[in-house]
PDB file of N, CA and C in Angstrom:
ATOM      1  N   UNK A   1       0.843  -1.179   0.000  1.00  0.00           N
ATOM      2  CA  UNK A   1       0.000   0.000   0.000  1.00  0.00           C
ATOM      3  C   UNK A   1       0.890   1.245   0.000  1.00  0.00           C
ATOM      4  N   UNK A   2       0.737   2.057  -1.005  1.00  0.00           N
ATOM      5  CA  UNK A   2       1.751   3.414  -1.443  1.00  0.00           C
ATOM      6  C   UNK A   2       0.770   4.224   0.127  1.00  0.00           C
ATOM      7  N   UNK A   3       1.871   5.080   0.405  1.00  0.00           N
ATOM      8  CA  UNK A   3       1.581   6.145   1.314  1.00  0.00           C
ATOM      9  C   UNK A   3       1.146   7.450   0.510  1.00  0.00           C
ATOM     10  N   UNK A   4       0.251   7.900   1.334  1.00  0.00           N
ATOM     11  CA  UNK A   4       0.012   9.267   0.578  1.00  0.00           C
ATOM     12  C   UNK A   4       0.923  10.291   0.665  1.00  0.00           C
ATOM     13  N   UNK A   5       1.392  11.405  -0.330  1.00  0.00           N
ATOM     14  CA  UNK A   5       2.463  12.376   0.595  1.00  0.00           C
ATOM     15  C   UNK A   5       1.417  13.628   0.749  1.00  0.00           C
ATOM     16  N   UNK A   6       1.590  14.092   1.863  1.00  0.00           N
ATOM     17  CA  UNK A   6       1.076  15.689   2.594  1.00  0.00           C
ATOM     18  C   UNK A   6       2.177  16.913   2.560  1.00  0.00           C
ATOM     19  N   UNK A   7       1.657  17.696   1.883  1.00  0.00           N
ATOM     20  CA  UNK A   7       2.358  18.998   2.014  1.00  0.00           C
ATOM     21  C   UNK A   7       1.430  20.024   2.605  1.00  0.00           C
ATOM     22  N   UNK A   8       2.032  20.577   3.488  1.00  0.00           N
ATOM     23  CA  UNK A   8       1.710  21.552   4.609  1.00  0.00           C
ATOM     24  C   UNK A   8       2.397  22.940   3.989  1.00  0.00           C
ATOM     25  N   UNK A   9       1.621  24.070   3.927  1.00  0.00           N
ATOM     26  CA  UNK A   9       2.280  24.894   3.852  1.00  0.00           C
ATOM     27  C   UNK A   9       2.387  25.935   5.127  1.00  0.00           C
ATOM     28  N   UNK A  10       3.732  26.597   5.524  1.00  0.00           N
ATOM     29  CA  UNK A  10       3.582  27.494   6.518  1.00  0.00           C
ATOM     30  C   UNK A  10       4.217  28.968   6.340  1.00  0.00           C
ATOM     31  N   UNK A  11       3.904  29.707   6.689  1.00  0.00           N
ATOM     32  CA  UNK A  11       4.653  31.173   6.527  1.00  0.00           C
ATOM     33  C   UNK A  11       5.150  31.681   8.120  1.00  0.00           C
ATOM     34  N   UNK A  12       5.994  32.594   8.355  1.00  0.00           N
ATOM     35  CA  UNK A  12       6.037  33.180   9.108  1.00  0.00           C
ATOM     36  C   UNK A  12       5.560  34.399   9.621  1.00  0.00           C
ATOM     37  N   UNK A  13       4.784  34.448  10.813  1.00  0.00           N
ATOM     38  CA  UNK A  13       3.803  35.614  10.661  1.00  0.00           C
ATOM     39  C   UNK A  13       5.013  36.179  12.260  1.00  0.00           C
ATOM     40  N   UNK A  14       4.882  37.398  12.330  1.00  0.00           N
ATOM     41  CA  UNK A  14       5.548  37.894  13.529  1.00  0.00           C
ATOM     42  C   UNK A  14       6.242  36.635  14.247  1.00  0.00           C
ATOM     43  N   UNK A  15       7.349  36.040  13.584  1.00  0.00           N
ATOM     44  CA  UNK A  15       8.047  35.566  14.685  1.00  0.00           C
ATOM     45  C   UNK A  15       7.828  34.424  14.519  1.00  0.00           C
ATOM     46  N   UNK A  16       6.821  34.037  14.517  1.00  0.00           N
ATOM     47  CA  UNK A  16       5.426  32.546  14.415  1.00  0.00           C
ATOM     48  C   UNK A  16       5.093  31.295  12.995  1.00  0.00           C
ATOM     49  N   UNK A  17       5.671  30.096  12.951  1.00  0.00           N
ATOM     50  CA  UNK A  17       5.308  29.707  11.887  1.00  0.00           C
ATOM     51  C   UNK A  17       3.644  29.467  12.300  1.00  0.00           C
ATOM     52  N   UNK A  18       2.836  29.607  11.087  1.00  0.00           N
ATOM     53  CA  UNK A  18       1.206  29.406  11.081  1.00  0.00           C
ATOM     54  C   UNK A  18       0.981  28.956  10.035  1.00  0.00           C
ATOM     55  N   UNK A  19       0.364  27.776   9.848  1.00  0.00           N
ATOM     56  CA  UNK A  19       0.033  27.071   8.947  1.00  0.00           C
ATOM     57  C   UNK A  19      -1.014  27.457   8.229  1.00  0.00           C
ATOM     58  N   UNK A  20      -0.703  27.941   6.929  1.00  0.00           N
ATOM     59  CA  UNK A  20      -1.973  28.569   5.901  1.00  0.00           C
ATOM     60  C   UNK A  20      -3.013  27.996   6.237  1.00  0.00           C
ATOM     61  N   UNK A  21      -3.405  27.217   6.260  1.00  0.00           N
ATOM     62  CA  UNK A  21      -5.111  25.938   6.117  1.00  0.00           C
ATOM     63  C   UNK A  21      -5.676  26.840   7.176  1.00  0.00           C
ATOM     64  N   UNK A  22      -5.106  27.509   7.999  1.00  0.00           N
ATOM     65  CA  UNK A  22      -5.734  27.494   9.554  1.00  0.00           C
ATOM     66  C   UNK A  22      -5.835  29.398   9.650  1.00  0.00           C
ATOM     67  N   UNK A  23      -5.403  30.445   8.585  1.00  0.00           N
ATOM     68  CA  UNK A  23      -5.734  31.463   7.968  1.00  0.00           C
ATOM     69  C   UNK A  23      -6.452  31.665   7.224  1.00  0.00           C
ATOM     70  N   UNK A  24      -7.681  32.722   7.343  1.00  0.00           N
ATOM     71  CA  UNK A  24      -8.960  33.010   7.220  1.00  0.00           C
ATOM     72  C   UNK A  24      -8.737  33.155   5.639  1.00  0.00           C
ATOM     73  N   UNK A  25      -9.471  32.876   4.676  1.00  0.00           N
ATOM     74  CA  UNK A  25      -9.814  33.247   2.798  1.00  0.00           C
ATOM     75  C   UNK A  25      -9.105  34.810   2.970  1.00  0.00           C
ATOM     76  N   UNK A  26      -9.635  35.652   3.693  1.00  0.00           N
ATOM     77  CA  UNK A  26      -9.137  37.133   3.059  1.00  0.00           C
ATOM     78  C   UNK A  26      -7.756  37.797   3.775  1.00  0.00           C
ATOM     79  N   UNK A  27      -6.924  36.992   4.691  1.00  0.00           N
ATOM     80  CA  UNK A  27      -5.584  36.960   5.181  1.00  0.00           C
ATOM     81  C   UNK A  27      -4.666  35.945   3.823  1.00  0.00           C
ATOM     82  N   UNK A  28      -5.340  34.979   3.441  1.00  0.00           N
ATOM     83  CA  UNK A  28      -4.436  34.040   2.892  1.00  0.00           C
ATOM     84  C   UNK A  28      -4.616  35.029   1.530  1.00  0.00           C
ATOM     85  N   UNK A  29      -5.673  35.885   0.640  1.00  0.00           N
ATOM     86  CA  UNK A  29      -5.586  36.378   0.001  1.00  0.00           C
ATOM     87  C   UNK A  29      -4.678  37.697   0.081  1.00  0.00           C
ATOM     88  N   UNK A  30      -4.407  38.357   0.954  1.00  0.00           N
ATOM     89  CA  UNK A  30      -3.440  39.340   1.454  1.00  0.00           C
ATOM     90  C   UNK A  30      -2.215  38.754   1.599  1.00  0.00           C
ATOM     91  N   UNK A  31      -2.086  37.878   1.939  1.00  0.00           N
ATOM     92  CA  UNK A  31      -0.211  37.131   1.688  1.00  0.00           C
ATOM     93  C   UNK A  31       0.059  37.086   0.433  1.00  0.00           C
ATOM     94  N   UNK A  32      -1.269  36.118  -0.374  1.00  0.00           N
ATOM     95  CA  UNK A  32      -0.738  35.826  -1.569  1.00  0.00           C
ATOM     96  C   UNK A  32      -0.070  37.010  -2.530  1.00  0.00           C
ATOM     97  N   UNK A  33      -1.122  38.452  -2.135  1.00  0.00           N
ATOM     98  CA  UNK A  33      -0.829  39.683  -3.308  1.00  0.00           C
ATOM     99  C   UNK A  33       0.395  40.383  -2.534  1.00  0.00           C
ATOM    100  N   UNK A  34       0.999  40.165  -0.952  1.00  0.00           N
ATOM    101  CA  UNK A  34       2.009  40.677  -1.014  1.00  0.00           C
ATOM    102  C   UNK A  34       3.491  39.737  -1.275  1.00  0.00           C
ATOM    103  N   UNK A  35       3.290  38.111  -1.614  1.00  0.00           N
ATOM    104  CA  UNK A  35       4.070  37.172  -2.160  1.00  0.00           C
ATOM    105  C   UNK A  35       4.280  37.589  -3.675  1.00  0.00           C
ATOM    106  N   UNK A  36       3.318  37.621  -4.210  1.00  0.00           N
ATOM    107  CA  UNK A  36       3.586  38.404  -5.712  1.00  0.00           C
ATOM    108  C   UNK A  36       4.092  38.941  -6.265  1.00  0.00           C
ATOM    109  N   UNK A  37       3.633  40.223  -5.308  1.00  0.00           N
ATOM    110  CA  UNK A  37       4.227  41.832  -5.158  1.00  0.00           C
ATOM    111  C   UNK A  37       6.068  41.662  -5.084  1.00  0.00           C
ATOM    112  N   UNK A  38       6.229  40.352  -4.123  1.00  0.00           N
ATOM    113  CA  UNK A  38       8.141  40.851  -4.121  1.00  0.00           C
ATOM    114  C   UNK A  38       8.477  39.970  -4.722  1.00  0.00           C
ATOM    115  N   UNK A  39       7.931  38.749  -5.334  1.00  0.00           N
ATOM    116  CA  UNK A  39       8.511  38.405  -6.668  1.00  0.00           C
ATOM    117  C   UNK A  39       8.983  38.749  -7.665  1.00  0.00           C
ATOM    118  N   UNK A  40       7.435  39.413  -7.962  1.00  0.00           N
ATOM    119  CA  UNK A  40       7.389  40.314  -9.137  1.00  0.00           C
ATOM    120  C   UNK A  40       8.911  41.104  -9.142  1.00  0.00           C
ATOM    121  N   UNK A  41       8.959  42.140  -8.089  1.00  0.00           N
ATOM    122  CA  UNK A  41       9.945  43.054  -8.343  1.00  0.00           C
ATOM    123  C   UNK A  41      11.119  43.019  -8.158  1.00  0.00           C
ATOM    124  N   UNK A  42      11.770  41.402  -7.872  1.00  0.00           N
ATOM    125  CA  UNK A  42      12.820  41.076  -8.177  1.00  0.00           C
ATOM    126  C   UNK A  42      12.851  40.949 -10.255  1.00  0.00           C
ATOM    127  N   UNK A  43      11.773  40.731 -10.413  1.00  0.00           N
ATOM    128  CA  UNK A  43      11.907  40.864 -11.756  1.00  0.00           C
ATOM    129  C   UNK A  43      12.008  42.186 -12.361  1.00  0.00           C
ATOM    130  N   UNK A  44      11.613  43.323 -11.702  1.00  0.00           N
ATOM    131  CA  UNK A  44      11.991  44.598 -11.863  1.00  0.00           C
ATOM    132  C   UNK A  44      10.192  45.030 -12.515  1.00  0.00           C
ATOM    133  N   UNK A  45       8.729  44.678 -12.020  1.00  0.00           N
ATOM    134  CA  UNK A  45       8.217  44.759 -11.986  1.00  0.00           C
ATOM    135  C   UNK A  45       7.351  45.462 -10.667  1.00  0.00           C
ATOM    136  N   UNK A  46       6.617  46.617 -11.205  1.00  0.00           N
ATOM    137  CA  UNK A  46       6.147  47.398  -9.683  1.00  0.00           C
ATOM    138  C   UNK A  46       4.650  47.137 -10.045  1.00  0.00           C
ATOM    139  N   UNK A  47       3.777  47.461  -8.948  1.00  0.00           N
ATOM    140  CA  UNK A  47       2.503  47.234  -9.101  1.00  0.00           C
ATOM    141  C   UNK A  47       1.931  48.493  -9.081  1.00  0.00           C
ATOM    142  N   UNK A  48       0.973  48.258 -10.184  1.00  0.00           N
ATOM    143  CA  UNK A  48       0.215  50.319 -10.248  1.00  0.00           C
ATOM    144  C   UNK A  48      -1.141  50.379  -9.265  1.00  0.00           C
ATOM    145  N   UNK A  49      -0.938  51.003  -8.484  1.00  0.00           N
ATOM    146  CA  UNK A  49      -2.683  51.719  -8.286  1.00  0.00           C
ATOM    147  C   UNK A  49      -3.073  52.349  -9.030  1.00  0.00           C
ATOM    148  N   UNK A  50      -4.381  51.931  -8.991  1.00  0.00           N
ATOM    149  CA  UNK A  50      -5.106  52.754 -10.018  1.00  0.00           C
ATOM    150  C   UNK A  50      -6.192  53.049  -9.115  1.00  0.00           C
ATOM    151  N   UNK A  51      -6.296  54.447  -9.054  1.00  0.00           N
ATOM    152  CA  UNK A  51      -7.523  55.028  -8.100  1.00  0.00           C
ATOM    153  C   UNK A  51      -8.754  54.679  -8.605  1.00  0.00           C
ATOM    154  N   UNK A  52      -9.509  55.330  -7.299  1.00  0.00           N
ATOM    155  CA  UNK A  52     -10.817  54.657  -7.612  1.00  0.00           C
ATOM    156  C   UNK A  52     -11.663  53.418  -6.413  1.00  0.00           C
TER     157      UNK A  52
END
């Protein structure tokens, strides 16, 4: 019988690893756009506001 594999993901929040699963839809959506955000601009990409 093959084992299943589990991947856990965790970030560090102040200090604290916290396991995404257990962060609310609109926190895990706020990590994701500031994970992006410094990807991105290692690629030399900035993000625009656009008012409104």
């Amino acid at each position: 019988m093959a084992k299943e594999l589990i991947i856990e993901n965790y970030i560090e929040i102040d200090g604290e690893d916290v396991l995404m699963d257990t962060l609310s839809e609109e926190k895990r959506a706020e990590i994701a756009i500031l994970l992006q955000d410094t990807a991105m601009s290692y690629a030399g990409y900035k993000r625009v506001q656009i008012p409104g």
